[in-house]
Protein backbone atom coordinates (compact mmCIF):
# COMPACT_ATOMS: atom_id res chain seq x y z
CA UNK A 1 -58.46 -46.87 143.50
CA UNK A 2 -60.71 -43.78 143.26
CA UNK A 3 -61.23 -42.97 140.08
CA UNK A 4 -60.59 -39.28 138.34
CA UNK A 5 -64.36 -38.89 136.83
CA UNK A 6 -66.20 -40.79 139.61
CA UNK A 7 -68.69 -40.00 141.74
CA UNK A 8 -66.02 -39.46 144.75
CA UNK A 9 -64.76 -36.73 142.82
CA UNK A 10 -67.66 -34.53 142.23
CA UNK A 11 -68.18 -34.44 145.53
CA UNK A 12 -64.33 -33.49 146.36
CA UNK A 13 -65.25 -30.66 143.47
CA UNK A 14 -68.57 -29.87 145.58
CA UNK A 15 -67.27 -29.44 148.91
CA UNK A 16 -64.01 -27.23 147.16
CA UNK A 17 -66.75 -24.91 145.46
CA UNK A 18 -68.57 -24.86 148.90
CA UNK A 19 -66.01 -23.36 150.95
CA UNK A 20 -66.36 -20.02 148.47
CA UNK A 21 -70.13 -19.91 149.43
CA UNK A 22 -69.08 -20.14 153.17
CA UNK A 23 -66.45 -17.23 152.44
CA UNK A 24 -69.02 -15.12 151.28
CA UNK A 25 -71.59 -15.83 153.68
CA UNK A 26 -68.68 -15.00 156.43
CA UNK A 27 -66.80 -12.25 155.26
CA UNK A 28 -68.70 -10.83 152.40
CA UNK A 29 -72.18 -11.07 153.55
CA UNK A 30 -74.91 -11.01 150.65
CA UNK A 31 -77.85 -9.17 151.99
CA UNK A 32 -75.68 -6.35 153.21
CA UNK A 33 -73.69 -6.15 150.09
CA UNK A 34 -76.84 -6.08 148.07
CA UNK A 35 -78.70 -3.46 149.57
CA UNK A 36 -75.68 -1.20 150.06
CA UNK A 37 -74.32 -1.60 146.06
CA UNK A 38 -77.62 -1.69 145.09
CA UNK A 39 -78.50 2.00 146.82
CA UNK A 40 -74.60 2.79 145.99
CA UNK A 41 -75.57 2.36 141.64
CA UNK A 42 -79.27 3.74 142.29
CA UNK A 43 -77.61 6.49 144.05
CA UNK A 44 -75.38 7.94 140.90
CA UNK A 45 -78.23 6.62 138.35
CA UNK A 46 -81.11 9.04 140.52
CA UNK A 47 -78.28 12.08 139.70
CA UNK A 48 -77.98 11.13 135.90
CA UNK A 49 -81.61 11.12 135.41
CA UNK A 50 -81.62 8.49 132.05
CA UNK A 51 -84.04 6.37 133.73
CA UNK A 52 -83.24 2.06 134.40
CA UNK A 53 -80.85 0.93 131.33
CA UNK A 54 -81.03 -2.32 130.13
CA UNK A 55 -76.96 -2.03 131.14
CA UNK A 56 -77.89 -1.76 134.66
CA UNK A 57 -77.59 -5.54 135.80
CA UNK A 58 -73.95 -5.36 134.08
CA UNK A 59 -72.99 -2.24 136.54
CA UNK A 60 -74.36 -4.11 139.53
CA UNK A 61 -72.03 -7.55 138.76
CA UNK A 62 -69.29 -5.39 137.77
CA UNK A 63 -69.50 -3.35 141.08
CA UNK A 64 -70.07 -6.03 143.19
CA UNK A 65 -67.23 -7.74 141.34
CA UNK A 66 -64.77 -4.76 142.39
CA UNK A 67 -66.53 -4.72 146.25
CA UNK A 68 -65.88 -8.77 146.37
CA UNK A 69 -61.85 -7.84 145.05
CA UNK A 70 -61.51 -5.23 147.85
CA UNK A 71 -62.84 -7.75 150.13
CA UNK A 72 -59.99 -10.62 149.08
CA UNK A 73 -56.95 -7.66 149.30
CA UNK A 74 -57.96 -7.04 153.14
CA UNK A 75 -57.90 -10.69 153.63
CA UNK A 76 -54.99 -11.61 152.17
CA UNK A 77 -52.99 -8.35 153.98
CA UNK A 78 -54.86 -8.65 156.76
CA UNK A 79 -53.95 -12.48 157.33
CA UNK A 80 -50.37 -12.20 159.74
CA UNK A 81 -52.72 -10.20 162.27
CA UNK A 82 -55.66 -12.84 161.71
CA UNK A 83 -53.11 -15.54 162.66
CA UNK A 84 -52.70 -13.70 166.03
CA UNK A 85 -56.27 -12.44 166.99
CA UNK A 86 -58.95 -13.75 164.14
CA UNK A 87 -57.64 -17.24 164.28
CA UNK A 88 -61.55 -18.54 163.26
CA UNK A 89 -61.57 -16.07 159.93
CA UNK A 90 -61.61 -18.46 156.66
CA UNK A 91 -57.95 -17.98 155.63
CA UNK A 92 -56.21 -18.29 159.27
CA UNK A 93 -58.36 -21.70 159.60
CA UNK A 94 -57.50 -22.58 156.27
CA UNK A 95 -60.91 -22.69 155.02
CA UNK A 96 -59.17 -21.25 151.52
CA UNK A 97 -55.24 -20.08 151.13
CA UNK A 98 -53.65 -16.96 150.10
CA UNK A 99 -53.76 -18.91 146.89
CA UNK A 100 -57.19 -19.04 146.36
CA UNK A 101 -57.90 -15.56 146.88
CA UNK A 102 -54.93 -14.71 144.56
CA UNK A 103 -56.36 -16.31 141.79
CA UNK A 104 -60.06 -14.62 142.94
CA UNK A 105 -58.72 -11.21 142.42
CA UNK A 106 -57.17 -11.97 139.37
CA UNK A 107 -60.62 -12.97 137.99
CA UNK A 108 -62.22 -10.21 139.40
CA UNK A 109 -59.64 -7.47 137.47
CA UNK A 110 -60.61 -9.70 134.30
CA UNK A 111 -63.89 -9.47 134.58
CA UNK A 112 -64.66 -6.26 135.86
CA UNK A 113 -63.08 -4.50 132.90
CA UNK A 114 -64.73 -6.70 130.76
CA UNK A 115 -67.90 -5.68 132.20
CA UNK A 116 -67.40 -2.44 132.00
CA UNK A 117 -65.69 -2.56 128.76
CA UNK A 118 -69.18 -3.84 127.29
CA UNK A 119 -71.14 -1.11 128.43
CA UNK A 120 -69.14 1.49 126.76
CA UNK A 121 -65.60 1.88 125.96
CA UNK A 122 -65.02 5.39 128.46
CA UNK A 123 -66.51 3.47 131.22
CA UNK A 124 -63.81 0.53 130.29
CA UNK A 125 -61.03 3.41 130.53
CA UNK A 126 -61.90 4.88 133.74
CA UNK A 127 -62.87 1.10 135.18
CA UNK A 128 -58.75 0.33 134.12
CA UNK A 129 -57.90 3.56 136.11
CA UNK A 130 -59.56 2.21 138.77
CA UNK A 131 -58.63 -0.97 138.91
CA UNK A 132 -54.89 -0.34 138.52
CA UNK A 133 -54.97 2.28 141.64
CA UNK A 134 -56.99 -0.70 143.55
CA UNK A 135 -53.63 -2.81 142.57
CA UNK A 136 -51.03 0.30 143.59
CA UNK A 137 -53.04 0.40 146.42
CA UNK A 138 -52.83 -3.28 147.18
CA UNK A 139 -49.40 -3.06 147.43
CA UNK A 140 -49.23 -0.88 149.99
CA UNK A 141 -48.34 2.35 147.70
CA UNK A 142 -44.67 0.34 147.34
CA UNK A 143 -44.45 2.06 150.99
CA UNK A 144 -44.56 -0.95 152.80
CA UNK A 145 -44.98 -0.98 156.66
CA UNK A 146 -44.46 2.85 156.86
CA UNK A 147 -47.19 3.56 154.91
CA UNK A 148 -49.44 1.26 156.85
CA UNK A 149 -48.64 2.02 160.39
CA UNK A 150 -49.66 5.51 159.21
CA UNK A 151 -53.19 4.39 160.33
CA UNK A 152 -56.21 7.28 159.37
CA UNK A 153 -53.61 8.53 156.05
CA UNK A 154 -53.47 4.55 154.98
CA UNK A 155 -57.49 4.23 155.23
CA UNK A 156 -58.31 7.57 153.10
CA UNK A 157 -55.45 6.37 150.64
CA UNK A 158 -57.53 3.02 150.40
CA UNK A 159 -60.75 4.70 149.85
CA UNK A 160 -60.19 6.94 147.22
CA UNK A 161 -60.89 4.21 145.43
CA UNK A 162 -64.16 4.74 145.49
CA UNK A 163 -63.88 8.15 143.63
CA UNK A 164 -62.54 6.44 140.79
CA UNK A 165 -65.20 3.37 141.03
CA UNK A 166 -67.50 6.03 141.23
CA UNK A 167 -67.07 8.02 138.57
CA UNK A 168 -66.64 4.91 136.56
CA UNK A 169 -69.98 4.08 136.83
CA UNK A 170 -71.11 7.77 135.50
CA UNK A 171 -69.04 7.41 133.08
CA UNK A 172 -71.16 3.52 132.05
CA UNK A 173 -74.37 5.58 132.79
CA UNK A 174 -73.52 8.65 131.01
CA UNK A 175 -71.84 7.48 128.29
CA UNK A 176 -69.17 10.47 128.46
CA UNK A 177 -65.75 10.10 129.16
CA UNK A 178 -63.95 10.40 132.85
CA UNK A 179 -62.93 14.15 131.72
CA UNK A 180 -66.17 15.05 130.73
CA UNK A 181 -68.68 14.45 133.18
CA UNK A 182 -70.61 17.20 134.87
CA UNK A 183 -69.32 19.08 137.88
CA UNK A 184 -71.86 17.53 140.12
CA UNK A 185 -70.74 13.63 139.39
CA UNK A 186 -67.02 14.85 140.94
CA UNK A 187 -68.48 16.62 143.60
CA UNK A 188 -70.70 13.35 144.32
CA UNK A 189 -68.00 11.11 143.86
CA UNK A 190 -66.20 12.87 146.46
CA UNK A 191 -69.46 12.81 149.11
CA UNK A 192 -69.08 8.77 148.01
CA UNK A 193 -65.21 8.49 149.17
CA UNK A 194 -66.29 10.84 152.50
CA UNK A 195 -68.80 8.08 152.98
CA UNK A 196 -66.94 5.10 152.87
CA UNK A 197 -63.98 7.06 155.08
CA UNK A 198 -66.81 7.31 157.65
CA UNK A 199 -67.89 3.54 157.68
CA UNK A 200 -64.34 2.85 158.00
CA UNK A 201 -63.46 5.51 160.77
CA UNK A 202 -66.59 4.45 162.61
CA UNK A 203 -66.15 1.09 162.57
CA UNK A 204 -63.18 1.04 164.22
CA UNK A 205 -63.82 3.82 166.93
CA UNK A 206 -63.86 2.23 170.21
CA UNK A 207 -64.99 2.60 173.89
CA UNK A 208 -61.60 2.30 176.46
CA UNK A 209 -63.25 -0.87 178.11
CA UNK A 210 -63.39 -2.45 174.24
CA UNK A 211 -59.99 -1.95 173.26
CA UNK A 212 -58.28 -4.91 172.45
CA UNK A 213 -54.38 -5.44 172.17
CA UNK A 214 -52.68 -6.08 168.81
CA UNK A 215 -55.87 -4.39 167.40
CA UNK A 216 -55.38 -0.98 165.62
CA UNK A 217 -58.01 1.88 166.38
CA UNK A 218 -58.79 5.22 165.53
CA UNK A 219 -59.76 5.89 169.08
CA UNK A 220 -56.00 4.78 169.96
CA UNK A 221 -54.88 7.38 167.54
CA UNK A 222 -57.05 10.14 168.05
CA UNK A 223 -58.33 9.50 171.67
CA UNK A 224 -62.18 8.68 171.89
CA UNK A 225 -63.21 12.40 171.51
CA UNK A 226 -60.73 12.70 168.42
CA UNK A 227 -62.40 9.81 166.95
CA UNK A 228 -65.46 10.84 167.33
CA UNK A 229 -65.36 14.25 165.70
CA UNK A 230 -63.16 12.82 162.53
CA UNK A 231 -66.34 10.74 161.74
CA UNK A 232 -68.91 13.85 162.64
CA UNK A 233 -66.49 16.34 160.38
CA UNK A 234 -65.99 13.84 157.30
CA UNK A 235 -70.57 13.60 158.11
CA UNK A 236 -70.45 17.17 158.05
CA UNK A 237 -68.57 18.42 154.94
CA UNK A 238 -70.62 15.42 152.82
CA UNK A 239 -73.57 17.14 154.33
CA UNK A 240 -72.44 20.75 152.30
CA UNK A 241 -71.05 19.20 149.49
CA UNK A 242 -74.70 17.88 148.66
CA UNK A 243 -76.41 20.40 149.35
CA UNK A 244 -73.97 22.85 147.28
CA UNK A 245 -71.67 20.72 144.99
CA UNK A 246 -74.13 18.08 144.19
CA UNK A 247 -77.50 20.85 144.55
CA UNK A 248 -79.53 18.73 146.76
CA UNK A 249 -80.89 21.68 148.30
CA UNK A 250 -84.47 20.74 148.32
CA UNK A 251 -86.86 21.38 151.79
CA UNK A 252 -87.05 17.53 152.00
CA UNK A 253 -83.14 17.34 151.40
CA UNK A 254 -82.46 20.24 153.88
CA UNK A 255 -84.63 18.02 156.75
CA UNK A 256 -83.75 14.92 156.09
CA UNK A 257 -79.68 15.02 155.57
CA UNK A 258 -80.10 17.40 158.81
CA UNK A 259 -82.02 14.92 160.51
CA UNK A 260 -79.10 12.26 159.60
CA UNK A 261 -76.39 14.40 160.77
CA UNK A 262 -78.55 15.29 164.22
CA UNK A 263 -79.07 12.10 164.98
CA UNK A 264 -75.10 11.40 164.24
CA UNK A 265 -73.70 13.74 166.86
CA UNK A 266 -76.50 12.37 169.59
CA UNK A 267 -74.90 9.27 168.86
CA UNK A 268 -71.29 10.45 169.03
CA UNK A 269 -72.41 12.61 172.25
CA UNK A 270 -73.75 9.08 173.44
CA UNK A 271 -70.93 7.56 172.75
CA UNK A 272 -68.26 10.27 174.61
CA UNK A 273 -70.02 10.41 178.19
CA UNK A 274 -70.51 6.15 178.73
CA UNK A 275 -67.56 4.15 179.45
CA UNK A 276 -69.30 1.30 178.73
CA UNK A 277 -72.72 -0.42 177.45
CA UNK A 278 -73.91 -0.61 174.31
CA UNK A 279 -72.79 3.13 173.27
CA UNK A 280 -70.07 1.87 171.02
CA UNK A 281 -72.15 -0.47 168.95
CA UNK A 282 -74.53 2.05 168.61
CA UNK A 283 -72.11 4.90 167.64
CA UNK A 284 -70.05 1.98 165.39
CA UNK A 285 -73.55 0.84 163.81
CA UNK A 286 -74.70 4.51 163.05
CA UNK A 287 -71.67 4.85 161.28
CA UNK A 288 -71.81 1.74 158.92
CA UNK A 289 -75.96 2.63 158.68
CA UNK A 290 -75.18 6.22 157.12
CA UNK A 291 -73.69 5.63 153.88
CA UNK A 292 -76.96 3.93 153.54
CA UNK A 293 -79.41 6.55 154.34
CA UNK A 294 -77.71 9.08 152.60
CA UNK A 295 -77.52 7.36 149.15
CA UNK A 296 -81.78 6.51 150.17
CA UNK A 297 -82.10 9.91 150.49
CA UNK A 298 -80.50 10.96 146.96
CA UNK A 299 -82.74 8.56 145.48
CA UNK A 300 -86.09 9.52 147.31
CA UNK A 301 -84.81 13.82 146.86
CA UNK A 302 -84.35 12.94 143.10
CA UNK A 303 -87.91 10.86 143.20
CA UNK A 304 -89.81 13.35 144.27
């Protein structure tokens, strides 16, 4: 008979600890995650202009902590479809149950409040906010299936989110409360939730010939074209709010957000006149690549 403290069961304890690392390597890859939290936090710290606080690891493991909880909602609502068409995903396979990611996201409430709860007690407050609008949003808004066969007003419900996330970390950088932050900080926040909309509407923006059944699209809603400009309108009005909510009205700013946005509508013009080919990766790549060099350029316009 195996015993409970033997050797056999370390192992069992190994290979049950192992299947989170292969969770996170598949659906919440680290290299990615770290350089786009990283830029996110660097992003709102280049605006505040205190310099590198010795809280700053605390906000990144908080954030990332709230990222990784947003992560285990989408798989656990996501699953029924999964079942159908993702069969190889973690949960559908049974790598880890509904269970298991239950009990993640309750750690991850715990702890990031507790995080941000020890960097200062307004950035606690508006961390609660957020979190209990990520849990109202979890369930669906208590609007069940309506709500989410209501496909683009579902996705910009979800990512308001990150208006509240965002202005909870001025708040830990700060060190004022969520009412009294500067005017900029809201109008950033705001640029942040446009952002994340994009990734999101761009991701799922879709050539007719890649289209698969069962599989909801923006480009089923809006028609290729429709899709297309959402994302390029959402780049657009980010674009202005920087420049005049935000004051990144710099030469290099001017050029280089330009640049972004130029190089966006090629891409979505690229995208509208193939039917097929590599026009859709492009066009859905672009879109998860600009929340990325937009937050690189806050950083470099406040360096220089």
């Amino acid at each position: 008979m195996e015993r409970f403290n033997s050797n056999h069961s370390d192992k069992k304890y190994l290979q049950d600890r192992y299947k989170w690392i292969q969770f996170f390597i598949e659906r919440f890859d680290p290299l990615s995650h770290l350089i786009m939290i990283s830029l996110f936090i660097a992003g709102h710290m280049s605006l505040v202009d205190k310099g590198v606080s010795s809280d700053a690891l605390l906000l990144f493991i908080g954030t990332t902590v709230f990222f990784f909880k947003l992560r285990c909602f989408d798989e656990v609502k996501d699953l029924d479809l999964d079942m159908k068409i993702n069969p190889s995903r973690p949960l559908p396979r049974e790598l880890l149950s509904v269970f298991d990611m239950k009990d993640a996201i309750i750690l991850c409430f715990i702890f990031e409040n507790i995080i941000f709860y020890t960097i200062d007690l307004d950035a606690g407050i508006a961390m609660s906010i957020a979190s209990l609008y990520s849990l109202i949003m979890y369930k669906e808004f208590f609007l069940g299936s309506w709500f989410r066969d209501k496909l683009t007003s579902y996705a910009s419900a979800h990512t308001l989110v990150t208006i509240l996330l965002s202005l909870s970390i001025f708040c830990a950088i700060d060190g004022r409360a969520l009412y009294a932050l500067d005017i900029s900080m809201y109008f950033f926040s705001v640029v942040s939730w446009l952002l994340f909309n994009i990734f999101e509407l761009g991701r799922k923006t879709f050539l007719e010939s890649e289209e698969r059944d069962q599989v909801e699209s923006y480009s089923k809603v809006w028609g290729k074209g429709g899709a297309v400009v959402l994302v390029l309108v959402h780049a657009c009005i980010a674009e202005v709010i920087l420049a005049l909510g935000v004051g990144l009205s710099s030469s290099f700013a001017k050029i280089y957000f330009n640049s972004c946005f130029v190089v966006f509508v090629l891409s979505g013009i690229y995208f509208l006149i193939k039917k097929s080919g590599r026009s859709g990766s492009f066009f859905r790549g672009y879109s998860s690549f600009y929340i990325i060099l937009i937050y690189l350029g806050v950083i470099i316009e406040k360096l220089l």
